[in-house]
C-alpha atoms as a PDB file:
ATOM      1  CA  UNK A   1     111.984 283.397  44.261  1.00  0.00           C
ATOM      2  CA  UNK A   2     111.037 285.868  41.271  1.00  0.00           C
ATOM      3  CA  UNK A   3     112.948 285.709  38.058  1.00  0.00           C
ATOM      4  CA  UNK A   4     114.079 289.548  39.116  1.00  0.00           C
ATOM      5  CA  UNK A   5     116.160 291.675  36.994  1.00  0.00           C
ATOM      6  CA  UNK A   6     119.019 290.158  34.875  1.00  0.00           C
ATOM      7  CA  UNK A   7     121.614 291.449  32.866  1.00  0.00           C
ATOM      8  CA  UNK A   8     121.399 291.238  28.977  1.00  0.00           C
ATOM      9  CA  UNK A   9     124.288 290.380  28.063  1.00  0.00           C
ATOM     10  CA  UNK A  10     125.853 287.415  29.708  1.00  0.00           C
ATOM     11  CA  UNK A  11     129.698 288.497  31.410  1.00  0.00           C
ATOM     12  CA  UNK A  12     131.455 285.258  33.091  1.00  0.00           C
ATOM     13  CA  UNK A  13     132.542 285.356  36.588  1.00  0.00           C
ATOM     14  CA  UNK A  14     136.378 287.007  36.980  1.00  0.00           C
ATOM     15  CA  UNK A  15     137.211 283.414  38.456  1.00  0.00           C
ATOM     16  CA  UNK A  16     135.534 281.284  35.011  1.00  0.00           C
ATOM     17  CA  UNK A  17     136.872 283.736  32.153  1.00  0.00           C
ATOM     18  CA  UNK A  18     137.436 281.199  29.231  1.00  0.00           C
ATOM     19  CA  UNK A  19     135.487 278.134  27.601  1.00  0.00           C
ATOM     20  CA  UNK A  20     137.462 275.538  29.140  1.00  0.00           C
ATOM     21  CA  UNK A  21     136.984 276.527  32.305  1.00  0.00           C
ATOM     22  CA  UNK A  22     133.198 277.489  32.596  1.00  0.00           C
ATOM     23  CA  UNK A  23     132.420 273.942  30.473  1.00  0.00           C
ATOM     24  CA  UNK A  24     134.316 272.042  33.053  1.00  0.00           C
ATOM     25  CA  UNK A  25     132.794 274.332  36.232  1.00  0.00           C
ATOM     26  CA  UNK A  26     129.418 273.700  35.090  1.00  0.00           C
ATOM     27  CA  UNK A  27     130.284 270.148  34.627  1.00  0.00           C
ATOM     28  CA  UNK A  28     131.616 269.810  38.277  1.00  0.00           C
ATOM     29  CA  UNK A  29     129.478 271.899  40.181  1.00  0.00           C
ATOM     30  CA  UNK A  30     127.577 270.795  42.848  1.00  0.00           C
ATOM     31  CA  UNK A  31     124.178 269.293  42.129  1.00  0.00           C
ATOM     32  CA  UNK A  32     121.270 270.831  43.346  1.00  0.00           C
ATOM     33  CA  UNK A  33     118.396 269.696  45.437  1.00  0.00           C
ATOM     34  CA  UNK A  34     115.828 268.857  43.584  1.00  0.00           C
ATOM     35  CA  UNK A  35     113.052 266.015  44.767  1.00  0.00           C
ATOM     36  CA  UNK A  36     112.226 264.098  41.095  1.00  0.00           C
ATOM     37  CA  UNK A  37     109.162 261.434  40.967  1.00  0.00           C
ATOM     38  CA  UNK A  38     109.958 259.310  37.982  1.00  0.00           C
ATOM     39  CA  UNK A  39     107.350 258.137  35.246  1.00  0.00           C
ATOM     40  CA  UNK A  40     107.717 255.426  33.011  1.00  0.00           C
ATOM     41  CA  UNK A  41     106.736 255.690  29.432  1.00  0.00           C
ATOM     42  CA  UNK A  42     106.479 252.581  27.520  1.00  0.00           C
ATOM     43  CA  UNK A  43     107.609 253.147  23.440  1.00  0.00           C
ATOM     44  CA  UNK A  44     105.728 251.631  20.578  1.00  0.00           C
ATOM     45  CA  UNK A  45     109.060 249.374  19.451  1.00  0.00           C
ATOM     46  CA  UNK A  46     108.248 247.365  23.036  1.00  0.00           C
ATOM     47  CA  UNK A  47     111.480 250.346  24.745  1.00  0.00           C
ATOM     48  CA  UNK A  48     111.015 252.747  27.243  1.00  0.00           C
ATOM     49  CA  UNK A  49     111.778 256.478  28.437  1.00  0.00           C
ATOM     50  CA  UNK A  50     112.147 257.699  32.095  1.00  0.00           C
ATOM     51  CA  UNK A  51     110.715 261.116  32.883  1.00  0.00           C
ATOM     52  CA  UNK A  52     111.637 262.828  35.809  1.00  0.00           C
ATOM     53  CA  UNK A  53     109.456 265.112  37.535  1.00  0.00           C
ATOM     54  CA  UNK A  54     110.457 268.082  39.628  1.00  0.00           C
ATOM     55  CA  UNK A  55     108.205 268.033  42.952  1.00  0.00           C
ATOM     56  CA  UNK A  56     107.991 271.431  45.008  1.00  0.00           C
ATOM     57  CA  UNK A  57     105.324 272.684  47.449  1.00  0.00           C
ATOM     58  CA  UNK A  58     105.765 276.118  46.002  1.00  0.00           C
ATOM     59  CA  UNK A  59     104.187 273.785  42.780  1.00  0.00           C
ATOM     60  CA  UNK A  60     101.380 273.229  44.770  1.00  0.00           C
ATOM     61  CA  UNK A  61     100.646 276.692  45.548  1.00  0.00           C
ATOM     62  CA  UNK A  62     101.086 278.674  42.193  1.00  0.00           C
ATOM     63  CA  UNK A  63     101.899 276.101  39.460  1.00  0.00           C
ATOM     64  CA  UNK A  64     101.491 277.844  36.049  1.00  0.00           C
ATOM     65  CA  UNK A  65      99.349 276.032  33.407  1.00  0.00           C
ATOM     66  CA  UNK A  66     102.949 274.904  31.480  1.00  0.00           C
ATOM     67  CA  UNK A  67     105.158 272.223  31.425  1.00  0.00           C
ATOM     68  CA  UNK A  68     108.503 272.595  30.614  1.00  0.00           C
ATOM     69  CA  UNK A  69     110.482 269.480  29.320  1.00  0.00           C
ATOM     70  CA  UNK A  70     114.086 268.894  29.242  1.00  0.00           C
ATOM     71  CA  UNK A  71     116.710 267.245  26.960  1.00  0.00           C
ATOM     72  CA  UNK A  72     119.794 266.327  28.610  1.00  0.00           C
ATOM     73  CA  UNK A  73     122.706 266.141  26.535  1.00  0.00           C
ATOM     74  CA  UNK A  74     125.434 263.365  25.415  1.00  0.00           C
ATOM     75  CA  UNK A  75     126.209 260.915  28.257  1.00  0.00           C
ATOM     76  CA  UNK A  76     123.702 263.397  30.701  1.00  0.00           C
ATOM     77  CA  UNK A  77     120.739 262.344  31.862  1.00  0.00           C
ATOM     78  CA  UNK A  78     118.022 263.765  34.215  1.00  0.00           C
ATOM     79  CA  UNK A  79     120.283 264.128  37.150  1.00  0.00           C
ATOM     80  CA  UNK A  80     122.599 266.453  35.405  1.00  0.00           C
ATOM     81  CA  UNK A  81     124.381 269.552  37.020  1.00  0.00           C
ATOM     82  CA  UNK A  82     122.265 272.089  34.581  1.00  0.00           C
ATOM     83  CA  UNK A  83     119.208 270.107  34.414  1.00  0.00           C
ATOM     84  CA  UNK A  84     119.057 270.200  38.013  1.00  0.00           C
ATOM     85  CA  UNK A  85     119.486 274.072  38.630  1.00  0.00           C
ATOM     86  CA  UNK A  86     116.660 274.949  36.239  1.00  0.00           C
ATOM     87  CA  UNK A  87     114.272 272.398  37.489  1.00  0.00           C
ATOM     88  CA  UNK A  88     115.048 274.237  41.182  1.00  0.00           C
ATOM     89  CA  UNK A  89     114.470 277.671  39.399  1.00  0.00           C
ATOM     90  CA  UNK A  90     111.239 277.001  37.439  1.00  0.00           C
ATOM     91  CA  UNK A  91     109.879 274.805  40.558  1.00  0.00           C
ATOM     92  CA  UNK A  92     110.640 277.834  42.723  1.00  0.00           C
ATOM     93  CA  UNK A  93     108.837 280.174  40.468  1.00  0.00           C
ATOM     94  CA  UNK A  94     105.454 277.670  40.411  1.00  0.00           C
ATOM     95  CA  UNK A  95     106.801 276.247  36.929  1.00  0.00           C
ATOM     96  CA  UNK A  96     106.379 272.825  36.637  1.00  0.00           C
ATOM     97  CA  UNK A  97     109.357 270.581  35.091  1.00  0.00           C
ATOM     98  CA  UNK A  98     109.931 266.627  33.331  1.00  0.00           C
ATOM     99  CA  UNK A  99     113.151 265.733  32.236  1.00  0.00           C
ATOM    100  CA  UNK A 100     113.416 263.527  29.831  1.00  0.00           C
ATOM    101  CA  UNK A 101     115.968 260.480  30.109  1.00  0.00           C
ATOM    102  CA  UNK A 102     116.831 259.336  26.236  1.00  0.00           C
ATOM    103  CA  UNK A 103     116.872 255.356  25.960  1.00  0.00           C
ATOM    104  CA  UNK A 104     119.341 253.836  28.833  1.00  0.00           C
ATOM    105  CA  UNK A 105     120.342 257.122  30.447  1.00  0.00           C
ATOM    106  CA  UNK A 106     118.184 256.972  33.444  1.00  0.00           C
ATOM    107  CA  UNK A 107     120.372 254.469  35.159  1.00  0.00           C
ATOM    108  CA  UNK A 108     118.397 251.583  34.147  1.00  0.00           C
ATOM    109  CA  UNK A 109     119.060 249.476  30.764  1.00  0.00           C
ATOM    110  CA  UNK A 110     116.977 249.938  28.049  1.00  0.00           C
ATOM    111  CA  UNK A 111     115.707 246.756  26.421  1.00  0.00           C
ATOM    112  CA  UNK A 112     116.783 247.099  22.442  1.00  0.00           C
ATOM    113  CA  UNK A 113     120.598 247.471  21.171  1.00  0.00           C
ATOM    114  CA  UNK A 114     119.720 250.831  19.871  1.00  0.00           C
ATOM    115  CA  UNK A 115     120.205 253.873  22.404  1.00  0.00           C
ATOM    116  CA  UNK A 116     119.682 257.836  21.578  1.00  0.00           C
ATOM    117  CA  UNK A 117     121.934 260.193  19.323  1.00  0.00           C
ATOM    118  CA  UNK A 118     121.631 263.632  18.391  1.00  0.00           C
ATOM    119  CA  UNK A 119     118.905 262.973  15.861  1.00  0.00           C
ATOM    120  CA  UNK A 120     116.277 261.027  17.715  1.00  0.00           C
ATOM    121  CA  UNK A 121     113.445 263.146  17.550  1.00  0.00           C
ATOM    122  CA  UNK A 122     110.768 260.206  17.144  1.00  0.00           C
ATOM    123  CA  UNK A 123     111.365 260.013  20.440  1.00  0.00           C
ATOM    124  CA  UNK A 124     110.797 263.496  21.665  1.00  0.00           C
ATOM    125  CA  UNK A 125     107.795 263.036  19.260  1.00  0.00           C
ATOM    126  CA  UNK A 126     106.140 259.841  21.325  1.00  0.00           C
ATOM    127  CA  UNK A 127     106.974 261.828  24.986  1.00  0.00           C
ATOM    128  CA  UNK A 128     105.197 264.539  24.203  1.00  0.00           C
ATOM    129  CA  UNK A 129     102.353 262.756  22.652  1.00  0.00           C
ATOM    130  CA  UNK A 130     102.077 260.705  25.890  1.00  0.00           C
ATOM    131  CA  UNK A 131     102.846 264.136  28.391  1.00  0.00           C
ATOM    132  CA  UNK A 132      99.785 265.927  26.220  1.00  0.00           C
ATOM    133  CA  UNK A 133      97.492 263.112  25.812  1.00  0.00           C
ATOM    134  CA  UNK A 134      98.067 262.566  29.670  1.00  0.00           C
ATOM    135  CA  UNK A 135      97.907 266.964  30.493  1.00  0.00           C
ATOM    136  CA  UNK A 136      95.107 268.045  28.043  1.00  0.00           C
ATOM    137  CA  UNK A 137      94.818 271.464  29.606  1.00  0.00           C
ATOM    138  CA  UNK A 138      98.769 272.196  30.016  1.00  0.00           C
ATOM    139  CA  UNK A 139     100.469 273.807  27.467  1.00  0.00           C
ATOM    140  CA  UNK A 140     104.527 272.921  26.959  1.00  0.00           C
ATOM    141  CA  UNK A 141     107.544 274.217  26.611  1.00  0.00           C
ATOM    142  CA  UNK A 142     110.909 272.505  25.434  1.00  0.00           C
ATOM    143  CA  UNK A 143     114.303 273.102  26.578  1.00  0.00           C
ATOM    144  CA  UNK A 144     117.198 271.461  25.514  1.00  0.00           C
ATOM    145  CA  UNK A 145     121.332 271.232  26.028  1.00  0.00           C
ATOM    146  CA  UNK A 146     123.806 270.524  23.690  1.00  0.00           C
ATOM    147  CA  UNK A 147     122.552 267.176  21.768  1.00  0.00           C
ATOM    148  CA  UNK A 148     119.855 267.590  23.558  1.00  0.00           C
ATOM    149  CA  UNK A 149     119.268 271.357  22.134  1.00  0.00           C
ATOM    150  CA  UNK A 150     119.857 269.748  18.392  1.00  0.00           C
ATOM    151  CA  UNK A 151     117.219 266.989  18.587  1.00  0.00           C
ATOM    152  CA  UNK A 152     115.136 269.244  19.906  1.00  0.00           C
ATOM    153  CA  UNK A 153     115.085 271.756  16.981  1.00  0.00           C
ATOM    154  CA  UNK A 154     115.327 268.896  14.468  1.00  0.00           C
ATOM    155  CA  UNK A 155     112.321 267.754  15.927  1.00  0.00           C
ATOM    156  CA  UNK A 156     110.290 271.188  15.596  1.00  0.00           C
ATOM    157  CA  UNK A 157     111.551 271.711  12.427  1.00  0.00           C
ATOM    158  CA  UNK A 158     110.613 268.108  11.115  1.00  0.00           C
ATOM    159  CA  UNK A 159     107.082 268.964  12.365  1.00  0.00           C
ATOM    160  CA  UNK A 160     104.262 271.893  11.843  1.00  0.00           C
ATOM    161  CA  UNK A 161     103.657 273.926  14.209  1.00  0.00           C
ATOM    162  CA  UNK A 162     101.962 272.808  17.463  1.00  0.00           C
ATOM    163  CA  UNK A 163      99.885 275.429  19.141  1.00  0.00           C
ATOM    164  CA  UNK A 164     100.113 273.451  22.349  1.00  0.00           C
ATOM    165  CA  UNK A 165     104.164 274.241  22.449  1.00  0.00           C
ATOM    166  CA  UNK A 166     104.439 278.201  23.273  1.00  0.00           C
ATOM    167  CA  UNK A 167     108.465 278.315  23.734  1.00  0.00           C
ATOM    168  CA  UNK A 168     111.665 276.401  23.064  1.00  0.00           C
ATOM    169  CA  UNK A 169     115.525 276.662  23.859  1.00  0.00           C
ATOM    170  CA  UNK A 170     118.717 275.546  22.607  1.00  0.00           C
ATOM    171  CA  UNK A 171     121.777 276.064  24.553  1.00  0.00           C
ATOM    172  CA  UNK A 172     124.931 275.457  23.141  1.00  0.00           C
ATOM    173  CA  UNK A 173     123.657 273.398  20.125  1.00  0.00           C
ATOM    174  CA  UNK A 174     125.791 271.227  17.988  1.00  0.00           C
ATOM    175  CA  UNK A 175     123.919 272.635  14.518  1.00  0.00           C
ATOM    176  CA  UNK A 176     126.361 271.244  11.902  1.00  0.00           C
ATOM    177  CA  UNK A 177     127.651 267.322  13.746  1.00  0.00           C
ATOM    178  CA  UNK A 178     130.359 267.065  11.083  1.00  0.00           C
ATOM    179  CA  UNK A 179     131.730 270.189  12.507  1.00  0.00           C
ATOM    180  CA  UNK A 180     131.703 269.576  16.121  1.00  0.00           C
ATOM    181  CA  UNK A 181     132.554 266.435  15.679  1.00  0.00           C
ATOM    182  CA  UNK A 182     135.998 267.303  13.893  1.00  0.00           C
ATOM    183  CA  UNK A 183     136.258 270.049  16.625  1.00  0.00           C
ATOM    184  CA  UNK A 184     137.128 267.205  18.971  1.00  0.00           C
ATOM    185  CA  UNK A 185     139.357 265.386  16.863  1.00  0.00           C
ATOM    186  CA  UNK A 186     141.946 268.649  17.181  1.00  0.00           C
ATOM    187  CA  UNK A 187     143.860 270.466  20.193  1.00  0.00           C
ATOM    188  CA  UNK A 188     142.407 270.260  23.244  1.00  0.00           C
ATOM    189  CA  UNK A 189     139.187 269.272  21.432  1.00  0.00           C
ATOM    190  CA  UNK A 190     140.319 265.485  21.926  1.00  0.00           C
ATOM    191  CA  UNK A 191     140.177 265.518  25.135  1.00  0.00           C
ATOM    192  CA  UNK A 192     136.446 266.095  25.403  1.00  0.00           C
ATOM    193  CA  UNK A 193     136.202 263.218  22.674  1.00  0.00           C
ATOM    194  CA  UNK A 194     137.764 261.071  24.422  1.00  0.00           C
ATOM    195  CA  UNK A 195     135.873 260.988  27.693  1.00  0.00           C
ATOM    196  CA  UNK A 196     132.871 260.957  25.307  1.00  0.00           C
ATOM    197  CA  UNK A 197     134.290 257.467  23.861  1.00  0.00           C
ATOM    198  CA  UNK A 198     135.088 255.889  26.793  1.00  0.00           C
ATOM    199  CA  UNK A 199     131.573 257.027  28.729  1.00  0.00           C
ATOM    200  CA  UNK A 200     130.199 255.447  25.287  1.00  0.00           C
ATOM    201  CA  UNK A 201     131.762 252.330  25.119  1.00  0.00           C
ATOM    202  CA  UNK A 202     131.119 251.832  29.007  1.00  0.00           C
ATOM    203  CA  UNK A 203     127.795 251.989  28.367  1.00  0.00           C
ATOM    204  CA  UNK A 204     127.444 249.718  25.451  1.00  0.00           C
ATOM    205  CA  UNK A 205     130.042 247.196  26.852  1.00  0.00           C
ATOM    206  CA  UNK A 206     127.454 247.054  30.349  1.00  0.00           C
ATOM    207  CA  UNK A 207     124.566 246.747  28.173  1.00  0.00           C
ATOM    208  CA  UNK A 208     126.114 243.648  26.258  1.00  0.00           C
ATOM    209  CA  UNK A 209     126.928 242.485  29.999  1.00  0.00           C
ATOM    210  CA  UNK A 210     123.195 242.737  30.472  1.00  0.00           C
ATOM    211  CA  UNK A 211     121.582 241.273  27.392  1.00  0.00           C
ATOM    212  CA  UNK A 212     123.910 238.206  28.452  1.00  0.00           C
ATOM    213  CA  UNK A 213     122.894 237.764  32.004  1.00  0.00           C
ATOM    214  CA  UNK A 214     118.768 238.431  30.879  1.00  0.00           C
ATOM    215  CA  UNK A 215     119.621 236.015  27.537  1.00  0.00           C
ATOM    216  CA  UNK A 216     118.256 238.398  24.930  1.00  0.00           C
ATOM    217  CA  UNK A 217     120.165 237.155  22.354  1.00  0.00           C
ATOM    218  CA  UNK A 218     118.120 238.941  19.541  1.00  0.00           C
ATOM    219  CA  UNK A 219     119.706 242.603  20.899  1.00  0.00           C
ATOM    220  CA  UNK A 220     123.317 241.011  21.983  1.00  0.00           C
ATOM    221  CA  UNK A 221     123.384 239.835  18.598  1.00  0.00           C
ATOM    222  CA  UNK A 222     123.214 243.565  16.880  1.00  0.00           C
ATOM    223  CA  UNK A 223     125.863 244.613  19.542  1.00  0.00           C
ATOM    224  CA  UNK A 224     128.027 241.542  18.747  1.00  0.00           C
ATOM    225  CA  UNK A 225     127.812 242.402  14.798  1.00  0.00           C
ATOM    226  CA  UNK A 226     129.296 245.732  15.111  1.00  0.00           C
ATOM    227  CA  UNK A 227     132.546 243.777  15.447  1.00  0.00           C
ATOM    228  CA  UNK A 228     135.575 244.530  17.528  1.00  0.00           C
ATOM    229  CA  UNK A 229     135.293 248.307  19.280  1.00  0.00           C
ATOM    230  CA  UNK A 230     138.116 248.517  21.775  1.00  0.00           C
ATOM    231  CA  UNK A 231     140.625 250.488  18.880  1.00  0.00           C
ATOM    232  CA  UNK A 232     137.788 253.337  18.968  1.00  0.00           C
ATOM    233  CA  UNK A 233     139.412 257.181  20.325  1.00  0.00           C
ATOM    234  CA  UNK A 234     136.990 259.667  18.925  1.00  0.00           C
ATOM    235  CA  UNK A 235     133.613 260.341  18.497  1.00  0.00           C
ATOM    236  CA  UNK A 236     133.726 260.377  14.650  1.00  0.00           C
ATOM    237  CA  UNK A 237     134.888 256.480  15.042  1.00  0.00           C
ATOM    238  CA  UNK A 238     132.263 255.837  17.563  1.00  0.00           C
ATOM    239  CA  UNK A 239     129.465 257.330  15.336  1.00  0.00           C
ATOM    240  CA  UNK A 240     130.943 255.419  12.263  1.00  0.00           C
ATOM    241  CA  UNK A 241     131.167 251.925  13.627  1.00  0.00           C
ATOM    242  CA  UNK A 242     128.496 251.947  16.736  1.00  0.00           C
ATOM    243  CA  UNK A 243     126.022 254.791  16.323  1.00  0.00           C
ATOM    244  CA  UNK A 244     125.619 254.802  12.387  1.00  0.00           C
ATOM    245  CA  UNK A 245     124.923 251.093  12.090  1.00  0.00           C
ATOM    246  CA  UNK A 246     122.839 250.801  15.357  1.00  0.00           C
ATOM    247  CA  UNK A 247     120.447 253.435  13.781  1.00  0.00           C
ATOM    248  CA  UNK A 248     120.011 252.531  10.424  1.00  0.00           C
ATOM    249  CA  UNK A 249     122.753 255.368   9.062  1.00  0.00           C
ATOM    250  CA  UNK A 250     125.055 254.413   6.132  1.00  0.00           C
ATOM    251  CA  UNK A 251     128.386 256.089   8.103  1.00  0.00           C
ATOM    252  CA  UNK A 252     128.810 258.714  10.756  1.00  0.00           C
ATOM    253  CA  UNK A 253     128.691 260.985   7.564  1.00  0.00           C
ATOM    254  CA  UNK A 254     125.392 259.873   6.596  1.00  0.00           C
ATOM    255  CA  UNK A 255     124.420 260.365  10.367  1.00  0.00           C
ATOM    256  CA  UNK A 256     125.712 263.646  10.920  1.00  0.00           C
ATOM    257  CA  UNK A 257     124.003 264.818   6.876  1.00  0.00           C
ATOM    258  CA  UNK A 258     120.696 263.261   8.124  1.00  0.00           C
ATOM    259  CA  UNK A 259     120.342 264.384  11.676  1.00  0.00           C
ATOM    260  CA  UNK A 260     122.444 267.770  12.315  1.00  0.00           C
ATOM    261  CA  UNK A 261     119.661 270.203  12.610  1.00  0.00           C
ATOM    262  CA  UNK A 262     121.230 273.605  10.857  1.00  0.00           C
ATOM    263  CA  UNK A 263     119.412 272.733   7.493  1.00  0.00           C
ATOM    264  CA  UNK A 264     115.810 273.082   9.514  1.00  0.00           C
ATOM    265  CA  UNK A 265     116.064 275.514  11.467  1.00  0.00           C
ATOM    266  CA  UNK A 266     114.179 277.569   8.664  1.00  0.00           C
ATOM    267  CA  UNK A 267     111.240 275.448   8.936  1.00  0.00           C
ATOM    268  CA  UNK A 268     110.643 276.008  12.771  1.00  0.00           C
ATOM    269  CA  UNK A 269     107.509 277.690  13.642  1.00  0.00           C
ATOM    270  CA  UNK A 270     107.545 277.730  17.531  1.00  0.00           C
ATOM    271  CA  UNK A 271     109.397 281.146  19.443  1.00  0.00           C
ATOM    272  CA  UNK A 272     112.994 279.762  19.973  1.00  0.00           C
ATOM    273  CA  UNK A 273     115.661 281.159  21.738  1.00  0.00           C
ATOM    274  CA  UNK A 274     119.419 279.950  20.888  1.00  0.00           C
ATOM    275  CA  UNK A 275     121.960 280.269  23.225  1.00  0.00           C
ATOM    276  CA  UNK A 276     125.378 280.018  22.294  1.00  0.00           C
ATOM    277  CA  UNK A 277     129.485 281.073  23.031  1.00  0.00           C
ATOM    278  CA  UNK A 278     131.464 282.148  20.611  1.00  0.00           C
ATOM    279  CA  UNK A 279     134.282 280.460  22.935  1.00  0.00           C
ATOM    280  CA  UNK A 280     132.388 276.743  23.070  1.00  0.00           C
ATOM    281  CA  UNK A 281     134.897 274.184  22.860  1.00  0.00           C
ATOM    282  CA  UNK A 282     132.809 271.705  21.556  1.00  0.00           C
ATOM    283  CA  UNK A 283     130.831 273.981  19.250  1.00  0.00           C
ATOM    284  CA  UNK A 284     133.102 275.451  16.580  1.00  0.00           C
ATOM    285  CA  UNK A 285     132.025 278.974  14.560  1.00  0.00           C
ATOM    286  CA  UNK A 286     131.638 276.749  11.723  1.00  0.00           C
ATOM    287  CA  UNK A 287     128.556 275.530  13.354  1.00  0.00           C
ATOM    288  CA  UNK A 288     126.708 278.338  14.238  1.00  0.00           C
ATOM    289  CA  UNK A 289     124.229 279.206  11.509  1.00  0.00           C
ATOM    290  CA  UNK A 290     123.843 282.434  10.032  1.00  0.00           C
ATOM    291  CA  UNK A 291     120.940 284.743  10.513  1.00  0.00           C
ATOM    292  CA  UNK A 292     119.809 283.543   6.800  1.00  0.00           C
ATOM    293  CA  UNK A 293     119.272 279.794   7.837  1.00  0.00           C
ATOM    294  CA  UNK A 294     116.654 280.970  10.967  1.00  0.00           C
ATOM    295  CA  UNK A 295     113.395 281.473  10.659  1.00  0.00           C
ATOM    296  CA  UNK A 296     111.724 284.621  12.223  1.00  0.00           C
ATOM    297  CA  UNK A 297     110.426 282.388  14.869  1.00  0.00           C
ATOM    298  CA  UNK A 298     114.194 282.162  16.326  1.00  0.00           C
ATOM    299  CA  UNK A 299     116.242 284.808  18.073  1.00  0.00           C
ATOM    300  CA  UNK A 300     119.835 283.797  18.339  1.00  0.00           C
ATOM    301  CA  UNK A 301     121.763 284.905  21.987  1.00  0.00           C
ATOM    302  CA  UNK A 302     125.451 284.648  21.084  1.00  0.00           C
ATOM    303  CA  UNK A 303     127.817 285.576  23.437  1.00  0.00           C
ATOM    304  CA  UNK A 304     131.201 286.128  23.206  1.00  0.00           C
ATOM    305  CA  UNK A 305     131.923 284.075  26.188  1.00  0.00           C
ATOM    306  CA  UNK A 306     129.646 281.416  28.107  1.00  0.00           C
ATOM    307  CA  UNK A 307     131.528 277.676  27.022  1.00  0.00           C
ATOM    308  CA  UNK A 308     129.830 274.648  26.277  1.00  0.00           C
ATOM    309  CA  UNK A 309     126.505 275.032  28.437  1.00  0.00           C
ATOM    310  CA  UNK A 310     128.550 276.758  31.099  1.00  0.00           C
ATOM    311  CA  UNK A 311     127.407 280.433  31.171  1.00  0.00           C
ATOM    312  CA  UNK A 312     128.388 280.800  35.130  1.00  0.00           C
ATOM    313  CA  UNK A 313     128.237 284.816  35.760  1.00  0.00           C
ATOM    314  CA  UNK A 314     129.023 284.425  39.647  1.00  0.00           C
ATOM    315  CA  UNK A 315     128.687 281.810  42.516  1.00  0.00           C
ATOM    316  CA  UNK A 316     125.107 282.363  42.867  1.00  0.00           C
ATOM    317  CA  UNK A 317     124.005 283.708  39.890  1.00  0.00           C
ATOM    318  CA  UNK A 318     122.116 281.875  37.251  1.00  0.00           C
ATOM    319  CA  UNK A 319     122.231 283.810  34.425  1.00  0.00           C
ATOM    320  CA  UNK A 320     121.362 281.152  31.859  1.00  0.00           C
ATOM    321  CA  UNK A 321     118.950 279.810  34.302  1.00  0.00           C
ATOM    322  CA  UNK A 322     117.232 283.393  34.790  1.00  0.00           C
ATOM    323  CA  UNK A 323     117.410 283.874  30.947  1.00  0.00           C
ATOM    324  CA  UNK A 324     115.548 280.318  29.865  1.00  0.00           C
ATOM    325  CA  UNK A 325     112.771 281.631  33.185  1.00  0.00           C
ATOM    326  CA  UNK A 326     112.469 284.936  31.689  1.00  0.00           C
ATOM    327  CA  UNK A 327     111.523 283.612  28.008  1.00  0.00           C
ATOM    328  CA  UNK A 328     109.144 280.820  28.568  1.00  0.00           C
ATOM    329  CA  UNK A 329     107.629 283.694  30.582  1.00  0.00           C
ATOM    330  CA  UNK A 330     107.303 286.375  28.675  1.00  0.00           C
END
């Protein structure tokens, strides 16, 4: 299947017309069929990360001399509704695809307290030094969603240039984390925070459940010190008292100062394309940087519709999909 011709400028499906509904249609929609071979790469700090590979014969055939890696977004993981449709696409068009699990998100427990958050680029950092030390004739390219999309461009604008990485995308980044993170504190906005919070604490309450049955008391011990969690409703509470300590931050404050990405997006030297809504629940006009704060490496898509990673233009169609394709094409 060829890229073929797409339109411009994304319009949402007559059924999908607002941000609440395309975030939550993307977020139901049936998952695609994609056949993934996992890798396992071990971490300096003794952790690892899962990568999942898309398999296709059509790879076989006509597979491109690129790679294109993938950053989930918060509580996602590999086998993610949007993850899987452009994995199908790029496999489809001889493109090959890895996406990258952060720490504990590829359905097995990571082995330190610490996890991922929207500023772990030393991780992206060690993947891609073991995917190009491991492909020394493939070139990459980086795509990433939501918290995904903001470690990402942290992470190229923390480091020169790398001729070996020809393309990047952000889709519905979270540029300023103070921002989005009051976002959901407000109207409907809490809602999304609180399934975020209770995914979250899930997670960290099984992983305490697991450092007790393996009897690493070193990691329950970090867990147990955070102190008593179950009066946490929003994400600003969860990054104050779980991700902020966990990580070495001061406060969520500190966090979201040190690790939202808007301040570095000047410094980013790869071709990026920035996709965003001006109708993203999550992601609040606040956030969205101004033309002065890119570099001339960056060409920012904002739509007037499209939610938070949703951009569904018909039952078929893939127009964010077709658009990522067409750029780490081109």
């Amino acid at each position: 299947m060829s890229s073929g011709p797409q339109k411009e400028e994304f319009e949402p499906a007559w059924w999908l017309p607002g941000g609440h509904s395309q975030t939550l249609y993307r977020k139901l929609s049936r998952l695609e069929k994609v056949r993934q071979v996992r890798q396992r790469i071990e971490l300096r700090d003794g952790d690892f990360i899962d990568v999942d590979w898309a398999t296709n014969i059509a790879l076989v055939n006509k597979a491109t001399d690129l790679i294109v890696v993938i950053l989930h977004g918060l509580c996602g993981c590999s086998g993610s509704s949007y993850v899987l449709s452009l994995q199908r696409l790029l496999s489809e068009n001889g493109v090959s695809s890895v996406a990258m699990n952060f720490r504990g998100c590829s359905g097995e427990m990571n082995r330190k307290a610490r996890a991922y958050h929207s500023g772990i680029s030393d991780d992206v950092e060690e993947v891609f030094s073991n995917l190009s030390w491991l492909h020394p004739e493939k070139n990459f390219a980086f795509v990433g969603y939501s918290l995904g999309g903001n470690v990402l461009l942290k992470w190229l604008g923390e480091s020169s240039g790398n001729s070996r990485i020809k393309k990047a995308v952000a889709v519905s980044t979270p540029f300023s984390l103070a921002h989005c993170s009051r976002a959901m504190l407000q109207g409907l906005g809490r809602l999304y925070g609180r399934y975020f919070v209770r995914k979250l604490l899930a997670d960290l309450s099984n992983k305490k459940l697991y450092f007790e049955k393996v009897d690493n008391l070193d990691q329950l011990s970090e867990i147990n010190q955070l102190g008593e969690l179950t009066g946490i409703s929003s994400i600003w509470e969860f990054d104050d008292k779980v991700t902020a300590p966990l990580h070495g931050f001061k406060d969520a404050e500190d966090y979201y100062n040190q690790c939202s990405s808007i301040g570095l997006l000047d410094a980013i030297e790869t071709q990026t394309l920035l996709v965003q809504s001006k109708n993203d629940p999550l992601v609040p006009a606040l956030a969205i940087p101004s033309s002065e704060k890119l570099s001339p490496h960056i060409n920012l898509k904002l739509s007037s519709k499209g939610g938070h990673v949703g951009f569904i233009s018909g039952w078929s169609e893939q127009w964010l999909e077709q658009k990522i394709l067409q750029f780490i094409q081109v």
